[in-house]
Protein backbone atom coordinates (compact mmCIF):
# COMPACT_ATOMS: atom_id res chain seq x y z
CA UNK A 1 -18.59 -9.18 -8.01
CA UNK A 2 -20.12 -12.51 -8.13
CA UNK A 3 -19.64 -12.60 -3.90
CA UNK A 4 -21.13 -9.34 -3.30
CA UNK A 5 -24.30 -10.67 -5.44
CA UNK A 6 -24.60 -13.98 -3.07
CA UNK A 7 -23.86 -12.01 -0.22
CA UNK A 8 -27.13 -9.36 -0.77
CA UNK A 9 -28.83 -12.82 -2.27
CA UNK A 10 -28.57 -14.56 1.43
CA UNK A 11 -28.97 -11.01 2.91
CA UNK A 12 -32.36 -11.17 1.55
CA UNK A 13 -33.24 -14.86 2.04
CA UNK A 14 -32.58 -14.00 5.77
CA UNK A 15 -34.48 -10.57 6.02
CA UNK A 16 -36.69 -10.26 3.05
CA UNK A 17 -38.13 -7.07 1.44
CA UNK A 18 -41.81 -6.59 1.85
CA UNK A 19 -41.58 -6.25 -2.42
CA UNK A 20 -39.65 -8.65 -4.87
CA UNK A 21 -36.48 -7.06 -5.68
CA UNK A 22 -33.91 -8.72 -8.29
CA UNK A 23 -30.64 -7.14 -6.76
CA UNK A 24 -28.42 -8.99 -9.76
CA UNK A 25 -29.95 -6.89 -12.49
CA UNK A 26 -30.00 -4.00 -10.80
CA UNK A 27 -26.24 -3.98 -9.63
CA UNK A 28 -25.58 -5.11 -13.61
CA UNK A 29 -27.73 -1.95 -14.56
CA UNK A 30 -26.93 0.59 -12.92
CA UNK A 31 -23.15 0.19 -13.46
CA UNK A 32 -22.37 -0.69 -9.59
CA UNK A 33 -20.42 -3.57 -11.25
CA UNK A 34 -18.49 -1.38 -13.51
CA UNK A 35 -17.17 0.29 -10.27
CA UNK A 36 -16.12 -2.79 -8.24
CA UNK A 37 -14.02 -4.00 -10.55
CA UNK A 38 -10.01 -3.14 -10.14
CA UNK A 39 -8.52 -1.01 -12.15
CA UNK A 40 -4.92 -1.93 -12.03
CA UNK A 41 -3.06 0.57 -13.83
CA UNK A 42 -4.28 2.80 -11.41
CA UNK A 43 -3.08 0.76 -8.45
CA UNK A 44 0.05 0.34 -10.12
CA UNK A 45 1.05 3.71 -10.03
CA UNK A 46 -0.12 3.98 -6.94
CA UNK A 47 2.28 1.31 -5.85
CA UNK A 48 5.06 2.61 -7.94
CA UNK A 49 7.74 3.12 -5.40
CA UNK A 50 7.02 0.25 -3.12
CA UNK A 51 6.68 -2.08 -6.19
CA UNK A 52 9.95 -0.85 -6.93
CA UNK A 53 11.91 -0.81 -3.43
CA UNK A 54 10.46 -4.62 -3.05
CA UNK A 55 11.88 -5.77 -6.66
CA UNK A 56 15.23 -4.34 -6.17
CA UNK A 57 15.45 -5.55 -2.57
CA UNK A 58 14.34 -8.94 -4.25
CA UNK A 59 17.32 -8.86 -6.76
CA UNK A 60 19.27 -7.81 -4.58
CA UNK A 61 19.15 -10.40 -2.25
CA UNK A 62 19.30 -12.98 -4.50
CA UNK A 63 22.67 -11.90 -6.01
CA UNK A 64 24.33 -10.44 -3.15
CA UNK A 65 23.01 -12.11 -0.25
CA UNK A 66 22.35 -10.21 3.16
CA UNK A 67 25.10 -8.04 2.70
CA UNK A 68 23.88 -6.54 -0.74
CA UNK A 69 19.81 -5.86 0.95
CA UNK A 70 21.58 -4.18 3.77
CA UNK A 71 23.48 -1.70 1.37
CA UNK A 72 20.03 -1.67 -0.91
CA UNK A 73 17.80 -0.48 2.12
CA UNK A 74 20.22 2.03 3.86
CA UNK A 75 20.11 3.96 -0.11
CA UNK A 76 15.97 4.63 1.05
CA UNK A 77 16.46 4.86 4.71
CA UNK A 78 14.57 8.09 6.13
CA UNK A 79 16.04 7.55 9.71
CA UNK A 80 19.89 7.15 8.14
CA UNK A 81 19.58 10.04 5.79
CA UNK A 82 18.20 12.10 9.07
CA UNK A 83 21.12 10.91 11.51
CA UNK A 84 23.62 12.25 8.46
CA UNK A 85 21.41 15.63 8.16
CA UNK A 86 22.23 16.12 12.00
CA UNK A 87 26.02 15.10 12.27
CA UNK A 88 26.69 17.32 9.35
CA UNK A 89 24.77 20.04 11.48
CA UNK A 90 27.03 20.60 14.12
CA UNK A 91 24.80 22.88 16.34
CA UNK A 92 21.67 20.78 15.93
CA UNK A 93 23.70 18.11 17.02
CA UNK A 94 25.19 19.93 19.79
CA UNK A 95 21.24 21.08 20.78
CA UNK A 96 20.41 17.56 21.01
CA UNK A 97 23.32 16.40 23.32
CA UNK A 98 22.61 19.07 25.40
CA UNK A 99 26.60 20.35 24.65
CA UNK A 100 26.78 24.61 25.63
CA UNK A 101 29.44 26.28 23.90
């Protein structure tokens, strides 16, 4: 908050209004501040899942080494669990190799 209030400070030490303004008290005042500030519970859950796919990557890693983050990351894998959807599909899979019966 205290940046955005030097920023519009030098702003207006650079290109100055034709009246006195006080820019500080009126971002204080008119709740501007209230709104710039982070509300982290929200960004949490926001984050949830990637929080979540990061941590247990993280542990992961640490206990089973490259081996274990492999095995971790193919669990979330979009493109794996597709590939499986289409071998299990056995004329989608013929469709894409182009295979006539």
């Amino acid at each position: 908050m205290n940046a955005l209030i030097k920023i519009v400070c030098i702003f207006c030490v650079f290109s100055p209004l034709p009246f006195e303004f006080d820019f500080k008290s009126y971002l204080n005042n008119n709740g501007i501040s209230d709104y710039l500030k982070p509300d982290t519970d929200k960004d949490l859950e926001q984050m949830k899942a990637s929080i979540v796919e990061l941590l247990s990557m993280e542990i992961v890693r640490r206990y089973y080494y490259q081996k274990g983050e492999i095995i971790q990351a193919l669990k979330t894998d979009e493109g794996l669990a597709k590939a499986i959807e289409v071998l299990k599909n056995k004329e989608e899979y013929n469709k894409i190799l182009n295979i006539k019966n």
